[in-house]
PDB file of N, CA and C in Angstrom:
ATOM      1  N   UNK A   1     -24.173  13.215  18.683  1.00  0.00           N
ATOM      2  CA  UNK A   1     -22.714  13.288  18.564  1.00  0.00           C
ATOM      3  C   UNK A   1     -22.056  11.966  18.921  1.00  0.00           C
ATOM      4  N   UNK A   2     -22.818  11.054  19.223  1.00  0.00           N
ATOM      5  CA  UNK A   2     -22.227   9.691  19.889  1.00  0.00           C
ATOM      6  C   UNK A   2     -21.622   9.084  19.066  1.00  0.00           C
ATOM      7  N   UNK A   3     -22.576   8.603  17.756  1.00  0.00           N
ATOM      8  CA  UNK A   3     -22.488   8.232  16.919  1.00  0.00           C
ATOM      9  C   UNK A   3     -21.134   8.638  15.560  1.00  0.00           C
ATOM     10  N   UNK A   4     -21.338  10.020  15.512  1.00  0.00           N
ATOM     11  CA  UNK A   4     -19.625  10.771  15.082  1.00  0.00           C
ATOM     12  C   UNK A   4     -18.758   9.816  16.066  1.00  0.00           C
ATOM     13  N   UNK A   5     -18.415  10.189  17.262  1.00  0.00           N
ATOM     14  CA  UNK A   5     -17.784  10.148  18.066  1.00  0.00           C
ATOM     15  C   UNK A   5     -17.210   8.320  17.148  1.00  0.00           C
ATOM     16  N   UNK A   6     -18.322   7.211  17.735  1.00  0.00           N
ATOM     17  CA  UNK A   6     -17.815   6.275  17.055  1.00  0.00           C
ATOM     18  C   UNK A   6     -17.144   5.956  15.985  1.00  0.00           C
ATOM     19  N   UNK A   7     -17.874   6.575  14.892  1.00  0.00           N
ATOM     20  CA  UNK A   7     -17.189   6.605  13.779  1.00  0.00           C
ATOM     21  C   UNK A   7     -15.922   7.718  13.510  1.00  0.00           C
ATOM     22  N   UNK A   8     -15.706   8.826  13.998  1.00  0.00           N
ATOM     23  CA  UNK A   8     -14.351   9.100  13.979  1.00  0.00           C
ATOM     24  C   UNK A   8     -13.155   7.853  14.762  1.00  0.00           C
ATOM     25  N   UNK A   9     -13.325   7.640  15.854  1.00  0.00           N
ATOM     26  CA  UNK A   9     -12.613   6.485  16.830  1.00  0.00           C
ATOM     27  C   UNK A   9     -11.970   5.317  15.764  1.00  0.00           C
ATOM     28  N   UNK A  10     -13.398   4.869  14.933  1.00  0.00           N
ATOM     29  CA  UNK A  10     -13.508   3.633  14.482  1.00  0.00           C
ATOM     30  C   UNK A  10     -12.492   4.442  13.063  1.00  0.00           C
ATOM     31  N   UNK A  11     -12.227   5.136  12.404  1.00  0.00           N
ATOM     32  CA  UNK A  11     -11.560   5.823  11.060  1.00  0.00           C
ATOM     33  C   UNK A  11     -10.162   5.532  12.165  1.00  0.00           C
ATOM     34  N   UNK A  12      -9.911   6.443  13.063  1.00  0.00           N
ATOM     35  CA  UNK A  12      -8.628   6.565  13.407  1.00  0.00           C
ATOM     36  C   UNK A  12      -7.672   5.452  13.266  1.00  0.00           C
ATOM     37  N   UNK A  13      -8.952   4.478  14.113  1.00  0.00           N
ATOM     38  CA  UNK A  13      -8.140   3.065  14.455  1.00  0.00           C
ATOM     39  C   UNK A  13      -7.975   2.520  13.103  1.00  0.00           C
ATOM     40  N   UNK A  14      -8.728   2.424  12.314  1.00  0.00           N
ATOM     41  CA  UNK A  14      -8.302   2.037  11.083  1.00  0.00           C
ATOM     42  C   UNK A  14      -7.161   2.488  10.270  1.00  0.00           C
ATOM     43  N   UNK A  15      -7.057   3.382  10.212  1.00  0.00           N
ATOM     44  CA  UNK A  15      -6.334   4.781   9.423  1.00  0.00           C
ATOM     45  C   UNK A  15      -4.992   4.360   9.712  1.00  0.00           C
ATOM     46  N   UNK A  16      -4.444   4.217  11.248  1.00  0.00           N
ATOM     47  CA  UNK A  16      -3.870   4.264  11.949  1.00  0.00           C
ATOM     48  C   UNK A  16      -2.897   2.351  11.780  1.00  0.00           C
ATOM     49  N   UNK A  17      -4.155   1.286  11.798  1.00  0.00           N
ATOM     50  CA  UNK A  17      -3.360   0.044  11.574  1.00  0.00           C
ATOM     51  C   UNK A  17      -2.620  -0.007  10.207  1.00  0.00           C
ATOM     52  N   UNK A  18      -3.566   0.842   9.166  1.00  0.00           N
ATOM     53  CA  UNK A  18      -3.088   0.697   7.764  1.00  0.00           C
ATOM     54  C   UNK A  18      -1.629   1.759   7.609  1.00  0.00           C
ATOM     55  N   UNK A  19      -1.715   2.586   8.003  1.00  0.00           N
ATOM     56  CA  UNK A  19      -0.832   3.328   8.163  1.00  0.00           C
ATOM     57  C   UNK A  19       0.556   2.613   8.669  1.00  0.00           C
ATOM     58  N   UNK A  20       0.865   1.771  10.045  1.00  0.00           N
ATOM     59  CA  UNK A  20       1.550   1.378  10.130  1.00  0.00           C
ATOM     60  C   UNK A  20       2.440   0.026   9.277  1.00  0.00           C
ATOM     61  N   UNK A  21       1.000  -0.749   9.145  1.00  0.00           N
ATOM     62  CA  UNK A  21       1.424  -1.659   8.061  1.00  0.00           C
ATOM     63  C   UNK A  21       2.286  -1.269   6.811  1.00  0.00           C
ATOM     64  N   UNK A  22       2.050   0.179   6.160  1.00  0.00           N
ATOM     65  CA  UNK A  22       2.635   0.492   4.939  1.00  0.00           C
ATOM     66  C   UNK A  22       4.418   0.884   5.369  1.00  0.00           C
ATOM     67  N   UNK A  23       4.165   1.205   6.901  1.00  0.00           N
ATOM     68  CA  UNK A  23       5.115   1.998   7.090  1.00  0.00           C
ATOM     69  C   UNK A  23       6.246   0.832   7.572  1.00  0.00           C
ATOM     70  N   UNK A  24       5.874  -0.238   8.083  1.00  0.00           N
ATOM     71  CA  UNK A  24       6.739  -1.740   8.376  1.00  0.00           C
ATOM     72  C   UNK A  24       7.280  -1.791   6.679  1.00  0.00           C
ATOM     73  N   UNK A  25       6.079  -1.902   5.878  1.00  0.00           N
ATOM     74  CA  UNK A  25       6.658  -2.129   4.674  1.00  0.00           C
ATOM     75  C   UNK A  25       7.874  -1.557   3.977  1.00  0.00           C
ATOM     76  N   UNK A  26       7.631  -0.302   4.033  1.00  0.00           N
ATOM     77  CA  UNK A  26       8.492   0.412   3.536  1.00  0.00           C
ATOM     78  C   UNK A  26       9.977   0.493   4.510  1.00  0.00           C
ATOM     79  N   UNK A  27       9.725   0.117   5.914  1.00  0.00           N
ATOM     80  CA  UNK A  27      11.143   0.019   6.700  1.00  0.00           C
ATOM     81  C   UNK A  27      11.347  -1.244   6.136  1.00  0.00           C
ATOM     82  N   UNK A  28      10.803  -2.435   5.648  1.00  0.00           N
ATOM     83  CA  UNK A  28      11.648  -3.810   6.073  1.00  0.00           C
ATOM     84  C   UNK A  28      12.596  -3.655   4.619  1.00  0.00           C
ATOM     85  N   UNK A  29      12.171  -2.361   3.791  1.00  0.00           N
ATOM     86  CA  UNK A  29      12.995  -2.598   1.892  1.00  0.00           C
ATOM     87  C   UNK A  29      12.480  -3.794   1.495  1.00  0.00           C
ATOM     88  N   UNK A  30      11.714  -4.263   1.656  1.00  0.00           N
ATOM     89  CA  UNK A  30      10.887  -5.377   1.239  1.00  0.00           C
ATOM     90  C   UNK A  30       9.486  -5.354   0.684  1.00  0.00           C
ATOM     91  N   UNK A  31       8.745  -5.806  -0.312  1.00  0.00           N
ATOM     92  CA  UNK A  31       7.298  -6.527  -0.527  1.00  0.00           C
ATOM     93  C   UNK A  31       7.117  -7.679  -0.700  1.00  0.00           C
ATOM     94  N   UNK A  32       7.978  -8.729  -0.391  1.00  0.00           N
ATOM     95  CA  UNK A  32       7.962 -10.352  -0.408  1.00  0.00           C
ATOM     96  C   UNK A  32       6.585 -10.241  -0.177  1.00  0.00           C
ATOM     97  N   UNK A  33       5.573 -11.071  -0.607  1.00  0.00           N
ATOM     98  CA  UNK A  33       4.430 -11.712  -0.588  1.00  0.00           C
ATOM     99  C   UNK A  33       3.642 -10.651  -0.691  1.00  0.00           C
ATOM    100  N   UNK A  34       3.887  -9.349  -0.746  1.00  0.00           N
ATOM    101  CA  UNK A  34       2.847  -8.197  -0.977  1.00  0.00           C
ATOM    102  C   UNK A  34       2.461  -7.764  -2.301  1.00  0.00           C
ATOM    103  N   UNK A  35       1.359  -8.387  -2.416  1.00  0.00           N
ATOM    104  CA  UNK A  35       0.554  -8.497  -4.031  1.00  0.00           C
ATOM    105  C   UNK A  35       0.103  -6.812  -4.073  1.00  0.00           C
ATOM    106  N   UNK A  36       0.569  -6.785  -5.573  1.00  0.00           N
ATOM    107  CA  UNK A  36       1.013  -5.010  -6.034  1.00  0.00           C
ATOM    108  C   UNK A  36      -0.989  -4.879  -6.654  1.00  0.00           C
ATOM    109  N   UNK A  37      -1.851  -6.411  -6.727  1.00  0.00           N
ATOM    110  CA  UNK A  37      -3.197  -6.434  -7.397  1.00  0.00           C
ATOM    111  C   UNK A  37      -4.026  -6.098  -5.790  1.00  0.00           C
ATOM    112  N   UNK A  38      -3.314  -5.969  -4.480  1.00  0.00           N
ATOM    113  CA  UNK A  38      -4.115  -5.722  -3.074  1.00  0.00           C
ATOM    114  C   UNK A  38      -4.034  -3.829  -2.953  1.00  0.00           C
ATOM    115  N   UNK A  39      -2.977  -3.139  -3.943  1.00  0.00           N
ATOM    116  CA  UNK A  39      -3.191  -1.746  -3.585  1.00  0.00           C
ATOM    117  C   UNK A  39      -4.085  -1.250  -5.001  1.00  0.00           C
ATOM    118  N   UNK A  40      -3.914  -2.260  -5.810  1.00  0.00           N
ATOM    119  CA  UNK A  40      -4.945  -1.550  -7.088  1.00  0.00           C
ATOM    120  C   UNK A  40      -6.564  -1.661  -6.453  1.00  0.00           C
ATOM    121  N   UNK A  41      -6.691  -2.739  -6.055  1.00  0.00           N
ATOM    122  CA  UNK A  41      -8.066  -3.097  -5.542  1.00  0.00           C
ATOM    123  C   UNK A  41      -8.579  -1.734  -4.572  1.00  0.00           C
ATOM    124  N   UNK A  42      -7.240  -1.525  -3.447  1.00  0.00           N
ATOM    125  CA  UNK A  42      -7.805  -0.666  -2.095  1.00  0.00           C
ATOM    126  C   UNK A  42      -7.985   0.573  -3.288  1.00  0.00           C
ATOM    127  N   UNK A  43      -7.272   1.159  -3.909  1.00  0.00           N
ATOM    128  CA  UNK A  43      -7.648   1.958  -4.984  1.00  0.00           C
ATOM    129  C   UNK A  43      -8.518   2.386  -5.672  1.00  0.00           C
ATOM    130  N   UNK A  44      -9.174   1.323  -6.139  1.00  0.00           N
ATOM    131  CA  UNK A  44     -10.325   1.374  -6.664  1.00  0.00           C
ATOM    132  C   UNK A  44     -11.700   1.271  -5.890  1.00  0.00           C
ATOM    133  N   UNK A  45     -11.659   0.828  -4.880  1.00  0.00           N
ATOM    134  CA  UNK A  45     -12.274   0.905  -3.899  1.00  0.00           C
ATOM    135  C   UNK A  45     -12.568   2.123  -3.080  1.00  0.00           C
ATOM    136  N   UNK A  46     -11.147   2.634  -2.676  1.00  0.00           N
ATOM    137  CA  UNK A  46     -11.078   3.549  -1.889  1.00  0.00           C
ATOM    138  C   UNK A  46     -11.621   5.198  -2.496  1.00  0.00           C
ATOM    139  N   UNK A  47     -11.331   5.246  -3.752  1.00  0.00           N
ATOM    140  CA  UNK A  47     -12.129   6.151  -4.661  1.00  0.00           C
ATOM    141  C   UNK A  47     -13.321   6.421  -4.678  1.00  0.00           C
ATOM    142  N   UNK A  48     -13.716   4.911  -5.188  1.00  0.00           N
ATOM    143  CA  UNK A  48     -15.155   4.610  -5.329  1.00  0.00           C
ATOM    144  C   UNK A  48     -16.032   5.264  -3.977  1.00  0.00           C
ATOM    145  N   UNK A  49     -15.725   4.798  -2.620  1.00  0.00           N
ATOM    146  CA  UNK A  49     -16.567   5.022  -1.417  1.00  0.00           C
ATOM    147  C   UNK A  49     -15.879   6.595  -1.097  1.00  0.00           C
ATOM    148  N   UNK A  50     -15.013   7.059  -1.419  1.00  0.00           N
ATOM    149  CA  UNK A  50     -14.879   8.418  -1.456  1.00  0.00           C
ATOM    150  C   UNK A  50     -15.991   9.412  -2.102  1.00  0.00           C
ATOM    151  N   UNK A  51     -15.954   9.085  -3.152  1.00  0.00           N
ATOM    152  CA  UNK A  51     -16.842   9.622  -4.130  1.00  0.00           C
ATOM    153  C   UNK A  51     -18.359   9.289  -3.319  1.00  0.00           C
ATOM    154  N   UNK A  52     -18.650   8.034  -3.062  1.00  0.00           N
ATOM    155  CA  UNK A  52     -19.754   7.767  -2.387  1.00  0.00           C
ATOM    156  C   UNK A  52     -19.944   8.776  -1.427  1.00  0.00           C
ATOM    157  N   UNK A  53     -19.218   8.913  -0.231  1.00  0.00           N
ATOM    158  CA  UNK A  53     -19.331   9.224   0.587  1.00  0.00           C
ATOM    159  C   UNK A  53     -19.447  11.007   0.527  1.00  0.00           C
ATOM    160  N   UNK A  54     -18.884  11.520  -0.566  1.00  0.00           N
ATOM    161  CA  UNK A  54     -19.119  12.962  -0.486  1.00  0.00           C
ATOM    162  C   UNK A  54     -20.625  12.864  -0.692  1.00  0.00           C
ATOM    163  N   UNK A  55     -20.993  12.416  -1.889  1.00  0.00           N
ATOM    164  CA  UNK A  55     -22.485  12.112  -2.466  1.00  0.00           C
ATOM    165  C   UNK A  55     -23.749  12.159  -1.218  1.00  0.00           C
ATOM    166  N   UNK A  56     -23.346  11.215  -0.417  1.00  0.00           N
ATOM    167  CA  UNK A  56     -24.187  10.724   0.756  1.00  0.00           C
ATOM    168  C   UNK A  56     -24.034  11.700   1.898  1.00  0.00           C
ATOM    169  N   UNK A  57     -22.612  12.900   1.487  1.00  0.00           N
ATOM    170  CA  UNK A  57     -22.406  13.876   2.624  1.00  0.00           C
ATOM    171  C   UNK A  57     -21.991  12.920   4.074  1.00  0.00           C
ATOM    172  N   UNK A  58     -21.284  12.315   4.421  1.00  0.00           N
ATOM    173  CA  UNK A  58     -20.733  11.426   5.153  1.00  0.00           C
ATOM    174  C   UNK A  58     -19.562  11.678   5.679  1.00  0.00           C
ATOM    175  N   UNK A  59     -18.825  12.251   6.464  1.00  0.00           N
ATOM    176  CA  UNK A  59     -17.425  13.514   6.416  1.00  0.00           C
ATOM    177  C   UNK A  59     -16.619  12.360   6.820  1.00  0.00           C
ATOM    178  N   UNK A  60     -17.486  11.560   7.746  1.00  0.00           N
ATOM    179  CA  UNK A  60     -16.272  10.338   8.835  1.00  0.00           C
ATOM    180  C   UNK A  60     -15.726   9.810   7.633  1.00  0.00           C
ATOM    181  N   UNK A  61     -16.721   9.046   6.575  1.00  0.00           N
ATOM    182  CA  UNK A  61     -16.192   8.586   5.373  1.00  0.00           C
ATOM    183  C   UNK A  61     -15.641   8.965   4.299  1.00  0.00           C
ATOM    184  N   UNK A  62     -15.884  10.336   4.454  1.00  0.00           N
ATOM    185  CA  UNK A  62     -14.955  10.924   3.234  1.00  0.00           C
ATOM    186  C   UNK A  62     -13.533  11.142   3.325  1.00  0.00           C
ATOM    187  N   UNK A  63     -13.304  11.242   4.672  1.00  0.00           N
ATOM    188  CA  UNK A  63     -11.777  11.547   5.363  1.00  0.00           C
ATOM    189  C   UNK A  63     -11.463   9.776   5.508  1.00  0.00           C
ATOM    190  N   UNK A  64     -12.159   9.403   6.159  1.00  0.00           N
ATOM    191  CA  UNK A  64     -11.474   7.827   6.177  1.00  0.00           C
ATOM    192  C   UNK A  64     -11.095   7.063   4.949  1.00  0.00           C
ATOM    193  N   UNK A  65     -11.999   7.324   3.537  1.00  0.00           N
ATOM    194  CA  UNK A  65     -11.521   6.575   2.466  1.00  0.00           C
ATOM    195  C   UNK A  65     -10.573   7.249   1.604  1.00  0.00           C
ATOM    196  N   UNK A  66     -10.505   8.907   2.076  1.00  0.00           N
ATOM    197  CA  UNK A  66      -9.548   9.538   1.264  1.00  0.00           C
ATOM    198  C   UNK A  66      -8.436   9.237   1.840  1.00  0.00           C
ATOM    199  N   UNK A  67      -7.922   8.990   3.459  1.00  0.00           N
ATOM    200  CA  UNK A  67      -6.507   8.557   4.189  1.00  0.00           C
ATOM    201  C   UNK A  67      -6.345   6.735   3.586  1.00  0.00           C
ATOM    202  N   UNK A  68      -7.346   6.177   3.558  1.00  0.00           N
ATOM    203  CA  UNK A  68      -6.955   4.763   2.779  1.00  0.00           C
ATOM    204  C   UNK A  68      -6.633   4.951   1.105  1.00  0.00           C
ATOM    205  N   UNK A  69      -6.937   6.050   0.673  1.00  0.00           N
ATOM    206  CA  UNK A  69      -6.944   6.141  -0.770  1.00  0.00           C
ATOM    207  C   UNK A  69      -5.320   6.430  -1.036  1.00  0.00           C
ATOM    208  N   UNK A  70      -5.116   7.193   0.275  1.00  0.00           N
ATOM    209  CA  UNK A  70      -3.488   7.770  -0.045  1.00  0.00           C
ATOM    210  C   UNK A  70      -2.814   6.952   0.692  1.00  0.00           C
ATOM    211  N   UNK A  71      -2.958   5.736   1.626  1.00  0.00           N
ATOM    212  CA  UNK A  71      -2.180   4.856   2.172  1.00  0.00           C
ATOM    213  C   UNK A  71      -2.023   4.039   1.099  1.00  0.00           C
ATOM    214  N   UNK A  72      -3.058   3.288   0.177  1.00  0.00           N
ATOM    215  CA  UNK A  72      -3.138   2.107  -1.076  1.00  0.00           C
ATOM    216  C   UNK A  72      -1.902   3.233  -2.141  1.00  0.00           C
ATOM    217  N   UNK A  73      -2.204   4.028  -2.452  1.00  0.00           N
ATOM    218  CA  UNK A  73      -0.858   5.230  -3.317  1.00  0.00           C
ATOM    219  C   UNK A  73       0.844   5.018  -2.571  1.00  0.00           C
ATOM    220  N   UNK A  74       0.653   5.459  -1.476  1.00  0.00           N
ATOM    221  CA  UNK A  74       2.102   5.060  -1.135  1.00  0.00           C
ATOM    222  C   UNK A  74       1.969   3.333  -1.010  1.00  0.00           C
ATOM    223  N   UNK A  75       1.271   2.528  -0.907  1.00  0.00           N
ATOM    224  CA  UNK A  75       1.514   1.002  -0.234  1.00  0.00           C
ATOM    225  C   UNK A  75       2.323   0.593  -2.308  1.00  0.00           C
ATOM    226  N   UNK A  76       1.662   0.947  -2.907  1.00  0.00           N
ATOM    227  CA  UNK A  76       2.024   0.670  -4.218  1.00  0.00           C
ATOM    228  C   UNK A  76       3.261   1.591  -4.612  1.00  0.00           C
ATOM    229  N   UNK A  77       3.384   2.376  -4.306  1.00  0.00           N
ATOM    230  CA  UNK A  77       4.881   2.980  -4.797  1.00  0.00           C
ATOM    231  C   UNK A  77       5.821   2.554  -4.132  1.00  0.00           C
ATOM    232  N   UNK A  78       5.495   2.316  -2.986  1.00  0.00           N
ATOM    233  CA  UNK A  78       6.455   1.177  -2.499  1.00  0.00           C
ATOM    234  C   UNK A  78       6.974  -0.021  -3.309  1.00  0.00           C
ATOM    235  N   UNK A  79       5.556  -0.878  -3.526  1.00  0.00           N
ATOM    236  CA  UNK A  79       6.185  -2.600  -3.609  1.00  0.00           C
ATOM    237  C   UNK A  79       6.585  -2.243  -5.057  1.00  0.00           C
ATOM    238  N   UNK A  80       6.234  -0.866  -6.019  1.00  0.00           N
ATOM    239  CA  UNK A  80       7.026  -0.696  -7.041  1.00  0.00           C
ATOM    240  C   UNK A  80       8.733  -0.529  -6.974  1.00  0.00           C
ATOM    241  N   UNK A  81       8.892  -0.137  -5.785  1.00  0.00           N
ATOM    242  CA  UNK A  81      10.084   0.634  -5.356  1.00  0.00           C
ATOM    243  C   UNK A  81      10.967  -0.433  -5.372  1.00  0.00           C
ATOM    244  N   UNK A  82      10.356  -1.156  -3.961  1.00  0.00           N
ATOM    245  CA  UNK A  82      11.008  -2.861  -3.959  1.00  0.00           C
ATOM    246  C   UNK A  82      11.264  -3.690  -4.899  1.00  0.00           C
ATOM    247  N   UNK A  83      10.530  -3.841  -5.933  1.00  0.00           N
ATOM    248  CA  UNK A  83      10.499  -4.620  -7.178  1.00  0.00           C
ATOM    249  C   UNK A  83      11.429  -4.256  -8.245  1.00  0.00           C
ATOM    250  N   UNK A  84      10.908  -2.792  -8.008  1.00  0.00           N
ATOM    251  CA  UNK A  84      12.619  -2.116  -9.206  1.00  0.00           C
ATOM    252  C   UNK A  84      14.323  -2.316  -8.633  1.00  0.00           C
ATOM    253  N   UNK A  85      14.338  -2.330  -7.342  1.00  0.00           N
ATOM    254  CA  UNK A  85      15.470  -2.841  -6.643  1.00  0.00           C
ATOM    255  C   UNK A  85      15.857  -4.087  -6.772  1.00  0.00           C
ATOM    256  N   UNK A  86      14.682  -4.901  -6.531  1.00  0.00           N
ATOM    257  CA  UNK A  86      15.207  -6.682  -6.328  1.00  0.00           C
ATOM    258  C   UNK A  86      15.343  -6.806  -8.102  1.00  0.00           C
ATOM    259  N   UNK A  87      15.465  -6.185  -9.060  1.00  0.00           N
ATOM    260  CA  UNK A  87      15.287  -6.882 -10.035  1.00  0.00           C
ATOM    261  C   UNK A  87      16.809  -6.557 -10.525  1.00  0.00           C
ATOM    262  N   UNK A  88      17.026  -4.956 -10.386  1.00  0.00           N
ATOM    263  CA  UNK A  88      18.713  -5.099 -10.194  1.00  0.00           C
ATOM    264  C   UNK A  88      19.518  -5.356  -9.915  1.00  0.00           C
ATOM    265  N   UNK A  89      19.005  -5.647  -8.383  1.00  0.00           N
ATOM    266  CA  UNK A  89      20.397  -6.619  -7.296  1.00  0.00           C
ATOM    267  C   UNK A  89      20.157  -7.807  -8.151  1.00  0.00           C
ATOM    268  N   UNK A  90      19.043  -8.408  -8.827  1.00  0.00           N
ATOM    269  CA  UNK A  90      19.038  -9.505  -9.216  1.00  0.00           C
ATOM    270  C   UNK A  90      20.263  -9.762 -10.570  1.00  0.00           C
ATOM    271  N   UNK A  91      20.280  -8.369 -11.259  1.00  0.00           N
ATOM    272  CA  UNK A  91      21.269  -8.220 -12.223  1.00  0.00           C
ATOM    273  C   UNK A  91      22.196  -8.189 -12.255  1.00  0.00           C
ATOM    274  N   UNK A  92      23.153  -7.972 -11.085  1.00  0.00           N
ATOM    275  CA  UNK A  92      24.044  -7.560 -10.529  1.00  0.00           C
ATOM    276  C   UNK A  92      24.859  -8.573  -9.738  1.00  0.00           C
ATOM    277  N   UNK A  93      23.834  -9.667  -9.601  1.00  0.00           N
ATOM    278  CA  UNK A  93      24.731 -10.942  -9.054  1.00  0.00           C
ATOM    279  C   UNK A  93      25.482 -11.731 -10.044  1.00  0.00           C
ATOM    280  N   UNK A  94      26.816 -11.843  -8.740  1.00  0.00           N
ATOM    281  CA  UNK A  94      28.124 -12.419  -9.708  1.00  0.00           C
ATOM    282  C   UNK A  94      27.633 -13.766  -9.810  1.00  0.00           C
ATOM    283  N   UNK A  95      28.700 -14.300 -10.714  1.00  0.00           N
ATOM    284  CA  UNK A  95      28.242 -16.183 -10.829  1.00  0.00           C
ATOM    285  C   UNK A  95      28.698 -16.530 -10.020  1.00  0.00           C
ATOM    286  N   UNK A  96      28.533 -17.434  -9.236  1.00  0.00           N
ATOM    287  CA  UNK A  96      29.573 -18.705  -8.449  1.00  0.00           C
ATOM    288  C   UNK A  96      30.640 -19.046  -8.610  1.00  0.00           C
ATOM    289  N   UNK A  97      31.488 -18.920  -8.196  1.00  0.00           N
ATOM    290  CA  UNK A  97      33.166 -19.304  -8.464  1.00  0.00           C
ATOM    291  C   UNK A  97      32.749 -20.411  -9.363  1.00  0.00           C
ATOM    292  N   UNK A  98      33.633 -20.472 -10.468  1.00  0.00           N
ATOM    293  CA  UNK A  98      33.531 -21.621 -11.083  1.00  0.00           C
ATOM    294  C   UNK A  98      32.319 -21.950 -12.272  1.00  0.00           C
ATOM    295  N   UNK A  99      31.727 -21.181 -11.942  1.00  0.00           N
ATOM    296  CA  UNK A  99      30.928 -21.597 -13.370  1.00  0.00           C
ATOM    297  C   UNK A  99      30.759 -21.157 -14.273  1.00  0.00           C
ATOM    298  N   UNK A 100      30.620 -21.842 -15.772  1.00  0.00           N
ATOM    299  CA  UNK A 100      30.997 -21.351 -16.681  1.00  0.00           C
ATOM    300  C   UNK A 100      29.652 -20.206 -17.250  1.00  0.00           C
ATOM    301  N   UNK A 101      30.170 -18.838 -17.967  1.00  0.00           N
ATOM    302  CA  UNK A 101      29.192 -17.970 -18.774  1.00  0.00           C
ATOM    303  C   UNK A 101      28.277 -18.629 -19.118  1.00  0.00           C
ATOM    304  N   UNK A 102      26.879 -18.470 -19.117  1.00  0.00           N
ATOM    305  CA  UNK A 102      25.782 -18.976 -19.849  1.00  0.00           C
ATOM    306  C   UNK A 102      25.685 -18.619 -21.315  1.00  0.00           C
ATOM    307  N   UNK A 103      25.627 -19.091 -22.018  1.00  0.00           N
ATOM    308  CA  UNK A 103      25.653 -19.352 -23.697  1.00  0.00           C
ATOM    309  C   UNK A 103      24.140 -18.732 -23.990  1.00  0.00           C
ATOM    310  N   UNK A 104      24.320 -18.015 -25.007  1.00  0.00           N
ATOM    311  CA  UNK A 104      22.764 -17.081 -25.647  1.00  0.00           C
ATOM    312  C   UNK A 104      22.370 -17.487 -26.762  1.00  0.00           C
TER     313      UNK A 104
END
């Protein structure tokens, strides 16, 4: 049981940093520098060793890559979230006093 023991500990703590990270994310209304190709990857990844891990009968790992599988799901609906926002506020900005309409 030692060995569980570790590896549940070692999932939590993990589970647990990623978890918060998504959750800063989603408070700051921001993904500045948060590459939308880092939640496809955990995605594909996180599937992959899911699937592994039922296979191999591995429970620590099946619960640990299925809570990263659904942290990489919300981390990406997020920086989608953010991105659909900044692109409107981006639309939505007035010109500068003074300058003339841009010509099409």
């Amino acid at each position: 049981m030692g060995s569980e023991a570790i590896g549940w500990f070692s999932s939590f703590v993990l589970v647990l940093t990623i978890a918060n990270q998504v959750y800063k994310q989603w408070r700051s209304g921001t993904s500045k520098g948060v590459s939308k190709w880092l939640f496809v990857g955990q995605i594909t990844a996180s599937t992959g060793f899911t699937i592994y891990s039922v296979l191999v009968d591995n429970w620590v790992f099946v619960v640990t890559n299925a809570l990263m599988l659904l942290s990489a799901l919300v981390g990406i609906v997020i920086v989608m979230k953010h991105r659909r926002a900044e692109r409107r506020a981006s639309r939505h900005v007035p010109a500068p006093s003074g300058a003339s309409p841009a010509r099409a």
